[in-house]
PDB file of N, CA and C in Angstrom:
ATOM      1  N   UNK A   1      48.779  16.504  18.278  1.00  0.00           N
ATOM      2  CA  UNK A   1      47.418  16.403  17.777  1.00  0.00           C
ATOM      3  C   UNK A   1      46.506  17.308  18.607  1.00  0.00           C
ATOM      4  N   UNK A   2      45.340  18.022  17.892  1.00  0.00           N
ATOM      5  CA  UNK A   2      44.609  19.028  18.539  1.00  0.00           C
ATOM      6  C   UNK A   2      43.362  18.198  19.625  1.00  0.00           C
ATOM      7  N   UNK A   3      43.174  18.249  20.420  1.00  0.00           N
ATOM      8  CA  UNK A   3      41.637  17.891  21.276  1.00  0.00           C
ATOM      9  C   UNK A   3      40.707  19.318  21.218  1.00  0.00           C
ATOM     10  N   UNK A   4      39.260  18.322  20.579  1.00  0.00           N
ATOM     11  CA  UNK A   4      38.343  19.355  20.463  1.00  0.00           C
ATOM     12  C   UNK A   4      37.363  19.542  21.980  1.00  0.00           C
ATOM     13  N   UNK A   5      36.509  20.483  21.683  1.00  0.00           N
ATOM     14  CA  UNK A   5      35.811  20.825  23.176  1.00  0.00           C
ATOM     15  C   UNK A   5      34.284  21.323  22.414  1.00  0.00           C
ATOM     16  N   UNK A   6      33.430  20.561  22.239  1.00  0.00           N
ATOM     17  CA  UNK A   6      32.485  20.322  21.604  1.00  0.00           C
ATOM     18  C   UNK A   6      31.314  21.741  22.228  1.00  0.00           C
ATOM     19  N   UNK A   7      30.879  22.397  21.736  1.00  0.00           N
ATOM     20  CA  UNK A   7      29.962  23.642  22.178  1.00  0.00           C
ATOM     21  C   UNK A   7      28.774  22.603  21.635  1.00  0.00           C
ATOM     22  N   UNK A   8      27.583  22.728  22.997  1.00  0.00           N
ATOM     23  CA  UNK A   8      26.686  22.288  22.992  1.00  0.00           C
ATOM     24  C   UNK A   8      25.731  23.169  22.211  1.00  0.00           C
ATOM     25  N   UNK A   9      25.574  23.507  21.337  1.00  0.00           N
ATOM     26  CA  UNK A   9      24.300  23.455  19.843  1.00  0.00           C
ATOM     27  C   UNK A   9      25.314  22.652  18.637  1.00  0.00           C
ATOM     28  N   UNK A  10      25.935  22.375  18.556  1.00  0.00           N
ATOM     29  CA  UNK A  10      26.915  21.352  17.405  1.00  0.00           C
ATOM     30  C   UNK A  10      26.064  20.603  17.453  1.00  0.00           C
ATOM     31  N   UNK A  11      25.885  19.821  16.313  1.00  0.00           N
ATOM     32  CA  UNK A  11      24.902  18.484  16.122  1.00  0.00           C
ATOM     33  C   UNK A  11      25.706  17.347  16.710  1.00  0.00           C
ATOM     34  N   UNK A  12      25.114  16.365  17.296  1.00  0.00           N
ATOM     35  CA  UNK A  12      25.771  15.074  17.578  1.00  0.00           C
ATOM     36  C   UNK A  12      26.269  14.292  16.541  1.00  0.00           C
ATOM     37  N   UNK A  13      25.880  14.472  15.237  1.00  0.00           N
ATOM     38  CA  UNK A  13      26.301  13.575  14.193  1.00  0.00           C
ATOM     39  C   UNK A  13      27.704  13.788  13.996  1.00  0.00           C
ATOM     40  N   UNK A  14      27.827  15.463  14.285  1.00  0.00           N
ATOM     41  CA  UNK A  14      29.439  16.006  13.885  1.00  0.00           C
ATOM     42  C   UNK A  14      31.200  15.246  14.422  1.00  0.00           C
ATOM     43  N   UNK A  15      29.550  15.188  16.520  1.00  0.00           N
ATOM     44  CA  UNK A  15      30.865  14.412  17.296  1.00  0.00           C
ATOM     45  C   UNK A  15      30.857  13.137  17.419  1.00  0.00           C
ATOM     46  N   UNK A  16      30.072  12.383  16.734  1.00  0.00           N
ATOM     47  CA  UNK A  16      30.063  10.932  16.473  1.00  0.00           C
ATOM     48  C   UNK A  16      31.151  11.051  15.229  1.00  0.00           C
ATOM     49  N   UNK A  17      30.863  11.438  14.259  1.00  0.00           N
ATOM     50  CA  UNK A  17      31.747  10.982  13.318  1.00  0.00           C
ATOM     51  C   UNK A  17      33.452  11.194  13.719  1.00  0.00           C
ATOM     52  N   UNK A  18      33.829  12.369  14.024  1.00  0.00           N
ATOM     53  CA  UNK A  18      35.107  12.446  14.958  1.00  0.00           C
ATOM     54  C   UNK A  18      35.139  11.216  15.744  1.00  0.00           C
ATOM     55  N   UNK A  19      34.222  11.064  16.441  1.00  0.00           N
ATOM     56  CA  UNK A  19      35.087   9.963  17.804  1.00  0.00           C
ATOM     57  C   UNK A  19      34.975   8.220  16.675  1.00  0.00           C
ATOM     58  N   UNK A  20      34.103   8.215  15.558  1.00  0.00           N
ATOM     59  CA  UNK A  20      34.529   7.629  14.433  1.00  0.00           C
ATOM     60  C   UNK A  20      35.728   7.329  14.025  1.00  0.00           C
ATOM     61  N   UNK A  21      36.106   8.261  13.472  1.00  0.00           N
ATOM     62  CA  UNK A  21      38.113   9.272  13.293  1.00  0.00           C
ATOM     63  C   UNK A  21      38.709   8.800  13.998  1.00  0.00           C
ATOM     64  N   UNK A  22      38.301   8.729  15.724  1.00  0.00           N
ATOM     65  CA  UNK A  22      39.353   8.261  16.638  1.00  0.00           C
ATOM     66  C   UNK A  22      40.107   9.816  17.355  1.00  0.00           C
ATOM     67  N   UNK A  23      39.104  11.099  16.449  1.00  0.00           N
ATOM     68  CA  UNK A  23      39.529  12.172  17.161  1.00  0.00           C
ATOM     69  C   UNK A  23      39.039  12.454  18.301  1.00  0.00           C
ATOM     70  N   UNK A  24      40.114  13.050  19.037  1.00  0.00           N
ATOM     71  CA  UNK A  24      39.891  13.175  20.698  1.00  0.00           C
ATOM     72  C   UNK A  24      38.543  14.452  20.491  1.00  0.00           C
ATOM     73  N   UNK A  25      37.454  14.737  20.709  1.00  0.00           N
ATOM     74  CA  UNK A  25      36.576  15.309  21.074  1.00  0.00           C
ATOM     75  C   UNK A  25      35.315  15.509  22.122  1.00  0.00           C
ATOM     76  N   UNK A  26      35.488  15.993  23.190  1.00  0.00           N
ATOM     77  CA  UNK A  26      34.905  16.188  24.250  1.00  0.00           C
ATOM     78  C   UNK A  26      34.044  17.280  24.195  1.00  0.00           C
ATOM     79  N   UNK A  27      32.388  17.075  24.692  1.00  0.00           N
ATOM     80  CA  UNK A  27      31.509  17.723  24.599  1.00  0.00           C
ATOM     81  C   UNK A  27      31.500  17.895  25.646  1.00  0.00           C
ATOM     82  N   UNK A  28      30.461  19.726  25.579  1.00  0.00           N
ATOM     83  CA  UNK A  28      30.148  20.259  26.964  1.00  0.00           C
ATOM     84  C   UNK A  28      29.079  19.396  27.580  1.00  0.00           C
ATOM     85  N   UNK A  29      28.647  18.780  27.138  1.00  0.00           N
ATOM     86  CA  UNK A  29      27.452  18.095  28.168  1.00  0.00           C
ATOM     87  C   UNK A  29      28.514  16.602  28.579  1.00  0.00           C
ATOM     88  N   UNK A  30      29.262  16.591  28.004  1.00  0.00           N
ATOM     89  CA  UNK A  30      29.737  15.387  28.778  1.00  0.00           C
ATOM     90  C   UNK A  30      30.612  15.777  30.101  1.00  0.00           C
ATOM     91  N   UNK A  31      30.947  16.860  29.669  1.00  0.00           N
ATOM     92  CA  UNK A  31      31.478  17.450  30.521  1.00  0.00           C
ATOM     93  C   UNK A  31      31.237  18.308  31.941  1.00  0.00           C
ATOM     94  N   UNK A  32      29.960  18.134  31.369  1.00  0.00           N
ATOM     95  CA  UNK A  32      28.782  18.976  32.590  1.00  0.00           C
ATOM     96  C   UNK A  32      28.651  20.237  32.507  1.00  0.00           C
ATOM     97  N   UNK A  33      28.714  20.589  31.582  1.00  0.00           N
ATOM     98  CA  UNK A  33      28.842  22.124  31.600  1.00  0.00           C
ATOM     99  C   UNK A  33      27.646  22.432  30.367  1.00  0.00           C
ATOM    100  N   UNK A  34      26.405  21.897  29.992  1.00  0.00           N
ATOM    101  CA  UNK A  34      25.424  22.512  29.639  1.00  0.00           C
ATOM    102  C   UNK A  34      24.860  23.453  30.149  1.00  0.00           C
ATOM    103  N   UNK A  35      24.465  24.274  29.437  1.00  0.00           N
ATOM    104  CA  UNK A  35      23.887  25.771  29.721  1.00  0.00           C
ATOM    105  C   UNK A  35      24.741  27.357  30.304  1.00  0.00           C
ATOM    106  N   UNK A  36      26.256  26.470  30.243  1.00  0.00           N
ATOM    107  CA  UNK A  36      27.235  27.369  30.944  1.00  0.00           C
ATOM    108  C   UNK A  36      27.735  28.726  29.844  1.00  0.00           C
ATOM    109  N   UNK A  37      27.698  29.672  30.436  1.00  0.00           N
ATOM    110  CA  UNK A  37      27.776  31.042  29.400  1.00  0.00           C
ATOM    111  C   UNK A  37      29.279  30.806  28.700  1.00  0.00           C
ATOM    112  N   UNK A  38      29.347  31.124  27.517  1.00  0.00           N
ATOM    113  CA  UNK A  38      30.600  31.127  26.433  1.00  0.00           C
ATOM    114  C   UNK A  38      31.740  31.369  27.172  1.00  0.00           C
ATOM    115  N   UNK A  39      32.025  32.420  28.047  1.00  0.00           N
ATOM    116  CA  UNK A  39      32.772  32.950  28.805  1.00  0.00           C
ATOM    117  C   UNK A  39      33.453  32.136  29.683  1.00  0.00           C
ATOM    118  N   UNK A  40      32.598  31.490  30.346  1.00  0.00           N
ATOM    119  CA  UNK A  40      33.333  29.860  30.896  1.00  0.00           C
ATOM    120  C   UNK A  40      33.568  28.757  30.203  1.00  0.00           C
ATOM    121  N   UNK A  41      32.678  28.491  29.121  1.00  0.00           N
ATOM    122  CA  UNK A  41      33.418  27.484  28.056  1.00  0.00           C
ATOM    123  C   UNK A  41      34.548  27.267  27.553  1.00  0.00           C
ATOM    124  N   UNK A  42      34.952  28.689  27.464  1.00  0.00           N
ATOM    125  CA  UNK A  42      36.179  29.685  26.591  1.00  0.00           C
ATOM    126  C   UNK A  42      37.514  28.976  27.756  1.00  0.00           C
ATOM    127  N   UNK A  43      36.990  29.596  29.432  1.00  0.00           N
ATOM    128  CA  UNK A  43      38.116  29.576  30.367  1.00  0.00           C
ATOM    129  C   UNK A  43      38.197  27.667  30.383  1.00  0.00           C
ATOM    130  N   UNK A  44      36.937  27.021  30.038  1.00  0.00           N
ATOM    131  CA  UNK A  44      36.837  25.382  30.778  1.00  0.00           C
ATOM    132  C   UNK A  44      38.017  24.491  29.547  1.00  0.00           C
ATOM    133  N   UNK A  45      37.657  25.116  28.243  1.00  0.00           N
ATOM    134  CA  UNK A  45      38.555  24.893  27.247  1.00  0.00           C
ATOM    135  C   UNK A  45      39.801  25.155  27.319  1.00  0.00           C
ATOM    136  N   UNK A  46      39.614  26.204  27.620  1.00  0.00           N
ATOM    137  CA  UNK A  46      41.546  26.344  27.971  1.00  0.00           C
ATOM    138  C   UNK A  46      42.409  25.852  28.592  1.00  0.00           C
ATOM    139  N   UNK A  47      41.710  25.627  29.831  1.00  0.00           N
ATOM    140  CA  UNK A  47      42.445  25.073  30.986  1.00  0.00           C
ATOM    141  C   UNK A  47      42.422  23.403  30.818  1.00  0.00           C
ATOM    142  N   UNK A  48      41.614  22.772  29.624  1.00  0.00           N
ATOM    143  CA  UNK A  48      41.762  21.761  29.222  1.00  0.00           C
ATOM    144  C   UNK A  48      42.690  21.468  27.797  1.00  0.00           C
ATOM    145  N   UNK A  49      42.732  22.637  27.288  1.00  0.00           N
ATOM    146  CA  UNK A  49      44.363  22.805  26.355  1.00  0.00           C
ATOM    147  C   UNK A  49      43.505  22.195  25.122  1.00  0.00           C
ATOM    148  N   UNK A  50      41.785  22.551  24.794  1.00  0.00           N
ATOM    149  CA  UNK A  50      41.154  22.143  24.102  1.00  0.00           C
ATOM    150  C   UNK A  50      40.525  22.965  23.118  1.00  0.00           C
ATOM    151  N   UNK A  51      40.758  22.707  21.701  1.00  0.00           N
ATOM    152  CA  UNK A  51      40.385  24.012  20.985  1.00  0.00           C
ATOM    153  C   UNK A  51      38.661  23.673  20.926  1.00  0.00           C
ATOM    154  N   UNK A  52      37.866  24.832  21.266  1.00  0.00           N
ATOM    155  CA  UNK A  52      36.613  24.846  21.022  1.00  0.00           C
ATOM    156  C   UNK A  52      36.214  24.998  19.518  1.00  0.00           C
ATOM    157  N   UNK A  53      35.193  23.631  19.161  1.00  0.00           N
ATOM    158  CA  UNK A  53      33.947  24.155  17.839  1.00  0.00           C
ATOM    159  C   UNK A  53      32.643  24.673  17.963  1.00  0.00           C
ATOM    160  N   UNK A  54      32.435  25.245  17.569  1.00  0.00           N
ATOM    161  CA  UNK A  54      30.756  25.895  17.800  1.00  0.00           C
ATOM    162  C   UNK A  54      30.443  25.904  16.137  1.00  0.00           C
ATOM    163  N   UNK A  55      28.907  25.905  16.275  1.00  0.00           N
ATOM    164  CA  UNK A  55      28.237  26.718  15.340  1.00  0.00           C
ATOM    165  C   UNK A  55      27.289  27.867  15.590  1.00  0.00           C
ATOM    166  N   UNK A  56      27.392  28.739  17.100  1.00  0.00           N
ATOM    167  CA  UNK A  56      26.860  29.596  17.637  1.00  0.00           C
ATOM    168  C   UNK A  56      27.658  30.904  17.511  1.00  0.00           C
ATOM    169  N   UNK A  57      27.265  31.698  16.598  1.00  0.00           N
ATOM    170  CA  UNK A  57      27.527  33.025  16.207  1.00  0.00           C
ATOM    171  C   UNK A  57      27.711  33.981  17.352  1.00  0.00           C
ATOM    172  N   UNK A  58      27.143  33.852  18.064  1.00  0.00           N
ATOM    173  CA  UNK A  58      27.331  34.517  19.635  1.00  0.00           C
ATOM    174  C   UNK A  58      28.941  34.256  20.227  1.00  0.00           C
ATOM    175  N   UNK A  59      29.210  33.454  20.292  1.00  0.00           N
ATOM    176  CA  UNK A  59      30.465  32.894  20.555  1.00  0.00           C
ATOM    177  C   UNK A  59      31.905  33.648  20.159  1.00  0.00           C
ATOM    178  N   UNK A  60      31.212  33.514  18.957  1.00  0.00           N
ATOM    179  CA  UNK A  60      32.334  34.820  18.317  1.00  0.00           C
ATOM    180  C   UNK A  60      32.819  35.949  18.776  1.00  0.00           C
ATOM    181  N   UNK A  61      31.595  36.726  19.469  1.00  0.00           N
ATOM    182  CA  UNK A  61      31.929  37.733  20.255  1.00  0.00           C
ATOM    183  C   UNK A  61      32.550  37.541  21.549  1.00  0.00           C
ATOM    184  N   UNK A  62      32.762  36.339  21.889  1.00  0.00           N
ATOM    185  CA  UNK A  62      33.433  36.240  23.232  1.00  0.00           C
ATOM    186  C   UNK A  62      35.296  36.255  22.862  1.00  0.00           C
ATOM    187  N   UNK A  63      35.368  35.044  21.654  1.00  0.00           N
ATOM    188  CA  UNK A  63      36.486  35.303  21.067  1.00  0.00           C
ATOM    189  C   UNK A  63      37.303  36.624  20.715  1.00  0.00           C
ATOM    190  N   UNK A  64      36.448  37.179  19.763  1.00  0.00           N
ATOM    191  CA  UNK A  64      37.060  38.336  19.525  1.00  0.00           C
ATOM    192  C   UNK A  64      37.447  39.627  20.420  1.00  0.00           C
ATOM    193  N   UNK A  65      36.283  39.367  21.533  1.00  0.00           N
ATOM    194  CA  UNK A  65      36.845  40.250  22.955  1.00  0.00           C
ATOM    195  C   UNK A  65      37.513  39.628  23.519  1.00  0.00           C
ATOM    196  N   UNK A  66      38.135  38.511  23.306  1.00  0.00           N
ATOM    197  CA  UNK A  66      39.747  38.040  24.502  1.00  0.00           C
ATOM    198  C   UNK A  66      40.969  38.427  23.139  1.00  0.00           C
ATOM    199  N   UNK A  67      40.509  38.573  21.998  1.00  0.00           N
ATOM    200  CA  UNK A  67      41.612  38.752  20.922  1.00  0.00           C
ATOM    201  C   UNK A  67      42.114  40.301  21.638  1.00  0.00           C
ATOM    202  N   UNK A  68      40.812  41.360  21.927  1.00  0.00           N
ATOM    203  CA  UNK A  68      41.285  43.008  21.771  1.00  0.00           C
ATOM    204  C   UNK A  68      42.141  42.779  22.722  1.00  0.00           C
ATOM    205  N   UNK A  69      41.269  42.250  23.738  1.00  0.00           N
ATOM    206  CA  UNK A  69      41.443  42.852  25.037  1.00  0.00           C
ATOM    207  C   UNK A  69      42.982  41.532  25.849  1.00  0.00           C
ATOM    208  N   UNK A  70      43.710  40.815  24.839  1.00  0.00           N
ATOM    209  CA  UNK A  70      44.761  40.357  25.031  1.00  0.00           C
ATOM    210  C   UNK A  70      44.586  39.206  26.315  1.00  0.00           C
ATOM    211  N   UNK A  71      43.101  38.418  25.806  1.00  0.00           N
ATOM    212  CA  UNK A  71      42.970  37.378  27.125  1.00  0.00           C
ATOM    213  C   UNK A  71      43.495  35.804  26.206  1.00  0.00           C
ATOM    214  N   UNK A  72      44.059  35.159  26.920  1.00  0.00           N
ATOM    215  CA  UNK A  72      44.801  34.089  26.102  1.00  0.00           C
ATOM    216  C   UNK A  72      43.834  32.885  25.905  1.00  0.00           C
ATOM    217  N   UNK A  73      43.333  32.576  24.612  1.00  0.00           N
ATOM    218  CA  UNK A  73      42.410  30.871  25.125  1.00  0.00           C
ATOM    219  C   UNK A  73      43.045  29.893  23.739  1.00  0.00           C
ATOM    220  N   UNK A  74      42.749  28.765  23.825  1.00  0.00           N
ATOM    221  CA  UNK A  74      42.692  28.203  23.196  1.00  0.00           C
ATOM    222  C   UNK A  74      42.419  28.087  21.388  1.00  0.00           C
ATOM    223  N   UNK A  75      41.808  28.905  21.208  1.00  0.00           N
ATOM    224  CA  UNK A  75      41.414  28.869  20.106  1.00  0.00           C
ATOM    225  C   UNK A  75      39.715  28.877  19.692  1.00  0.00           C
ATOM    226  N   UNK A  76      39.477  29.262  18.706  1.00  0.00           N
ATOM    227  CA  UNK A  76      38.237  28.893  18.393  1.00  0.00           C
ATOM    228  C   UNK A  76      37.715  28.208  16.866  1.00  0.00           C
ATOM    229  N   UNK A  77      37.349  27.454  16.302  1.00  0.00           N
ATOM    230  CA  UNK A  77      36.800  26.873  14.949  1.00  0.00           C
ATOM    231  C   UNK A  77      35.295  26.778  14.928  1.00  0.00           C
ATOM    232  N   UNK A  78      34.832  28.187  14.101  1.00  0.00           N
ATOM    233  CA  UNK A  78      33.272  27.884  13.859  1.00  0.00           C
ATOM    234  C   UNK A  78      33.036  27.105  12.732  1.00  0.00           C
ATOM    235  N   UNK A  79      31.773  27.074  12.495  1.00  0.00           N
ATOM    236  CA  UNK A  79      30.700  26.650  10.764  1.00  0.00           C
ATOM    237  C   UNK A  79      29.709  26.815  11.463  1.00  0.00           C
ATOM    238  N   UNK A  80      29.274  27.903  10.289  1.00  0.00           N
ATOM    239  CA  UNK A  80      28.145  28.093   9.955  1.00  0.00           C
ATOM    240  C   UNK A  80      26.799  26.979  10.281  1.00  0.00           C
ATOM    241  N   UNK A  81      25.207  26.996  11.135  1.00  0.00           N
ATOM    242  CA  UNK A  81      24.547  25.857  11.021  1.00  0.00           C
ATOM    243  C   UNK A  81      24.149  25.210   9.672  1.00  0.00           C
ATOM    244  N   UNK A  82      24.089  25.762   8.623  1.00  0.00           N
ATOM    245  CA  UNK A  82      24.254  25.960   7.621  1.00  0.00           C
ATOM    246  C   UNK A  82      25.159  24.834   6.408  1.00  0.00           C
ATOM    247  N   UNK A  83      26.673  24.491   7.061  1.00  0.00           N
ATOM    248  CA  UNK A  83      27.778  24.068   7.106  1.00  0.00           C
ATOM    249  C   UNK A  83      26.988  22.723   7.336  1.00  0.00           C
ATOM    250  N   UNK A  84      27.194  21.583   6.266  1.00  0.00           N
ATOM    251  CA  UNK A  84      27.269  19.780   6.027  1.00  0.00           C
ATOM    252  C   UNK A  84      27.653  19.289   7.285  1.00  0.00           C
ATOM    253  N   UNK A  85      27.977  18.483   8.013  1.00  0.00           N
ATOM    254  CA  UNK A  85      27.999  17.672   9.059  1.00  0.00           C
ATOM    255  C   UNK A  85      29.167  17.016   8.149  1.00  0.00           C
ATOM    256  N   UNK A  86      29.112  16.656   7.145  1.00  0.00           N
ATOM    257  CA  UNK A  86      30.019  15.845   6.236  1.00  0.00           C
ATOM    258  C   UNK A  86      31.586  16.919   6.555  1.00  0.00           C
ATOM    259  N   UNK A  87      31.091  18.258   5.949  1.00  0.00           N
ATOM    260  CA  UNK A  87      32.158  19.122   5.626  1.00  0.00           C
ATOM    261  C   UNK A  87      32.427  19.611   7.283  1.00  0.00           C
ATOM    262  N   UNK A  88      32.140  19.486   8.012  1.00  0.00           N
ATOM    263  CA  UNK A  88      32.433  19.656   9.946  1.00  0.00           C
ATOM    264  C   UNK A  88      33.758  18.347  10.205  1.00  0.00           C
ATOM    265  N   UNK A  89      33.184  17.678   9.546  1.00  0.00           N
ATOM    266  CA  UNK A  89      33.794  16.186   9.812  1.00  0.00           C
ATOM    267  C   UNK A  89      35.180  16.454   9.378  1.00  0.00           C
ATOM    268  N   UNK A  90      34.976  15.977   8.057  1.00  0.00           N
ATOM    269  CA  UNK A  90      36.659  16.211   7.171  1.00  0.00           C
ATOM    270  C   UNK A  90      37.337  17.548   7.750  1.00  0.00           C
ATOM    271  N   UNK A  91      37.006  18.741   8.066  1.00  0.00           N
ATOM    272  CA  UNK A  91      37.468  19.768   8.119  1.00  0.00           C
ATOM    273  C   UNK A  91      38.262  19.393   9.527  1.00  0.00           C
ATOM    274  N   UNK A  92      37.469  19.252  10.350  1.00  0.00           N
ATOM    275  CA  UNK A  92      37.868  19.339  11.528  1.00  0.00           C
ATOM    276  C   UNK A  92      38.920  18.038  11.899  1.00  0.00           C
ATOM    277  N   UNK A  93      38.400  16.740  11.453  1.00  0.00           N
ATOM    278  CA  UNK A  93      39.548  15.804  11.266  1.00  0.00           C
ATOM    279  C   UNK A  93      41.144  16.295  10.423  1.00  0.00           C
ATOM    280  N   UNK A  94      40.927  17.023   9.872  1.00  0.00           N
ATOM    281  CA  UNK A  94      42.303  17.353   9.196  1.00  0.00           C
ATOM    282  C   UNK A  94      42.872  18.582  10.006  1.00  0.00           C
ATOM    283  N   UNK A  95      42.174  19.184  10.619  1.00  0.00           N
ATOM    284  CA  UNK A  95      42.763  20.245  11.660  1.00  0.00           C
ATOM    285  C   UNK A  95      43.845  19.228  12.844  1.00  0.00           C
ATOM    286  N   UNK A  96      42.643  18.015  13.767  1.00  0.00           N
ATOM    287  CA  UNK A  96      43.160  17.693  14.308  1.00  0.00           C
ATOM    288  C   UNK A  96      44.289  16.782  14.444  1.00  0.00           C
ATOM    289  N   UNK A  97      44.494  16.166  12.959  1.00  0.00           N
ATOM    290  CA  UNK A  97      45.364  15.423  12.224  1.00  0.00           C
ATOM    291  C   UNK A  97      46.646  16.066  11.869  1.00  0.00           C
ATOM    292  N   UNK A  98      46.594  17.497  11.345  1.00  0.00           N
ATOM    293  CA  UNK A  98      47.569  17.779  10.917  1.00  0.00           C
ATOM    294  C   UNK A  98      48.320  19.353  11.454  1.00  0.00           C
ATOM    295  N   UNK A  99      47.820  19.424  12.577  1.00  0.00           N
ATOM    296  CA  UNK A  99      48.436  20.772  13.608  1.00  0.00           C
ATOM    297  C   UNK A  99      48.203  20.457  15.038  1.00  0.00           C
ATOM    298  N   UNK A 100      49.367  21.527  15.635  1.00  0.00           N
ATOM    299  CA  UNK A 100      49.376  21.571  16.562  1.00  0.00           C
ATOM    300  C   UNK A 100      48.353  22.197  17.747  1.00  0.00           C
ATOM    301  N   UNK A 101      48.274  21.914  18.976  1.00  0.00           N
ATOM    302  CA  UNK A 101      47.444  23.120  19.934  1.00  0.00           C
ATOM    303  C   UNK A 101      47.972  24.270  19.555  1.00  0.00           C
ATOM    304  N   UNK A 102      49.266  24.381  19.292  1.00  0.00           N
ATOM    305  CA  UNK A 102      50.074  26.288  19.870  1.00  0.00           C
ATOM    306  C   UNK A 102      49.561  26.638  18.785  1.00  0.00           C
ATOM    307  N   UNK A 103      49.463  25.927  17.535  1.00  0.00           N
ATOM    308  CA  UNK A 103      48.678  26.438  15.641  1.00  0.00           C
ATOM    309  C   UNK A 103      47.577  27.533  15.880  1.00  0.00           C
ATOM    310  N   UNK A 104      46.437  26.947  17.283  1.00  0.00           N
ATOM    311  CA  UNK A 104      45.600  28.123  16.995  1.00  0.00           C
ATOM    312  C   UNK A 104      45.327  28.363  18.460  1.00  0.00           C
ATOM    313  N   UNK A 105      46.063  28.916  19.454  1.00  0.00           N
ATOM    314  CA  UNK A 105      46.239  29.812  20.186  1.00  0.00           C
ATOM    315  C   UNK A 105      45.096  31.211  19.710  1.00  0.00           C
ATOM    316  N   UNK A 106      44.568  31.926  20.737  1.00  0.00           N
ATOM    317  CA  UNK A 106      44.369  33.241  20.299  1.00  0.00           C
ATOM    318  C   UNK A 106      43.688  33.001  18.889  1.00  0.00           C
ATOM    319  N   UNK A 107      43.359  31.949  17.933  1.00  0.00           N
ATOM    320  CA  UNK A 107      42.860  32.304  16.896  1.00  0.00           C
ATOM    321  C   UNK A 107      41.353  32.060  16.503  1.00  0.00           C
ATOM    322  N   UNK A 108      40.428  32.543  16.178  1.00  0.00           N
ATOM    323  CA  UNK A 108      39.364  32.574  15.295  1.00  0.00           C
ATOM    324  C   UNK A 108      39.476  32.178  13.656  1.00  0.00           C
ATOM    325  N   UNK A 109      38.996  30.535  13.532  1.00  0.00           N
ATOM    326  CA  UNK A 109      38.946  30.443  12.093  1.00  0.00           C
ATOM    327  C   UNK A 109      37.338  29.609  11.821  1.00  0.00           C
ATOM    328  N   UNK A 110      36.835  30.072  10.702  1.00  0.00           N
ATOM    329  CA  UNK A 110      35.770  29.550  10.084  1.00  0.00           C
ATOM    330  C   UNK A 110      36.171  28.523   9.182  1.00  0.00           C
ATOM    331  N   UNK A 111      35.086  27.395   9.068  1.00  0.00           N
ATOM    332  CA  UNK A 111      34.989  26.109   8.243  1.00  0.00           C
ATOM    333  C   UNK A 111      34.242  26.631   7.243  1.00  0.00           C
ATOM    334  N   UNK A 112      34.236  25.961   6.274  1.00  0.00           N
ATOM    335  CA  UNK A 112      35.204  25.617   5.584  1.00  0.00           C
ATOM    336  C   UNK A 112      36.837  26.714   5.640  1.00  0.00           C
ATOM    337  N   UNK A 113      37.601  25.933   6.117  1.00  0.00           N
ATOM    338  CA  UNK A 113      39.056  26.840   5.855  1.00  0.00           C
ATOM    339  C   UNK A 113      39.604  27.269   4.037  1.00  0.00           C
TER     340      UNK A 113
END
């Protein structure tokens, strides 16, 4: 089963309803790491074997420069702010329901899948 690593601009409703689910999801502020640049989120996630969600477009670019440049993390799953809280929920519950961590290694995927 996947553990998420909650990027602090995500709405709280998203990670209430997960820990609802009973899905393992850990936020950066619980974690103490508010205000900490993507770049360490990226390394704090990893080393916690935790795929990161965001809805911060910025983020992306951190991803996609460990994709060129062959740096290994965890994974990443955006949506759009844009993106239902409803459709964050189901999406991401069925990620963590039905794959593995190694599933998204190295990967960048957007919600709706």
């Amino acid at each position: 089963m996947v553990a998420l690593y909650m990027d602090e601009c995500v709405h709280g409703a998203i990670t209430r309803g997960l820990l609802r689910r009973r899905i393992d999801a850990l936020t950066v502020q619980e974690d103490g790491r508010a205000e900490t640049p993507d770049a360490e989120i990226m390394d704090r996630a990893t080393d916690l074997g935790r795929l990161v969600f965001t809805n911060d477009p910025d983020f992306l670019e951190e991803a996609h420069s460990r994709q060129r440049r062959g740096v290994p993390f965890t994974g990443v799953l955006f949506a759009h702010q844009l993106t239902s809280i409803g459709v964050c929920v189901r999406e991401l519950a069925l990620v963590c329901a039905g794959s593995e961590p190694k599933d998204w290694a190295n990967r960048v995927q957007h919600i709706p899948i």
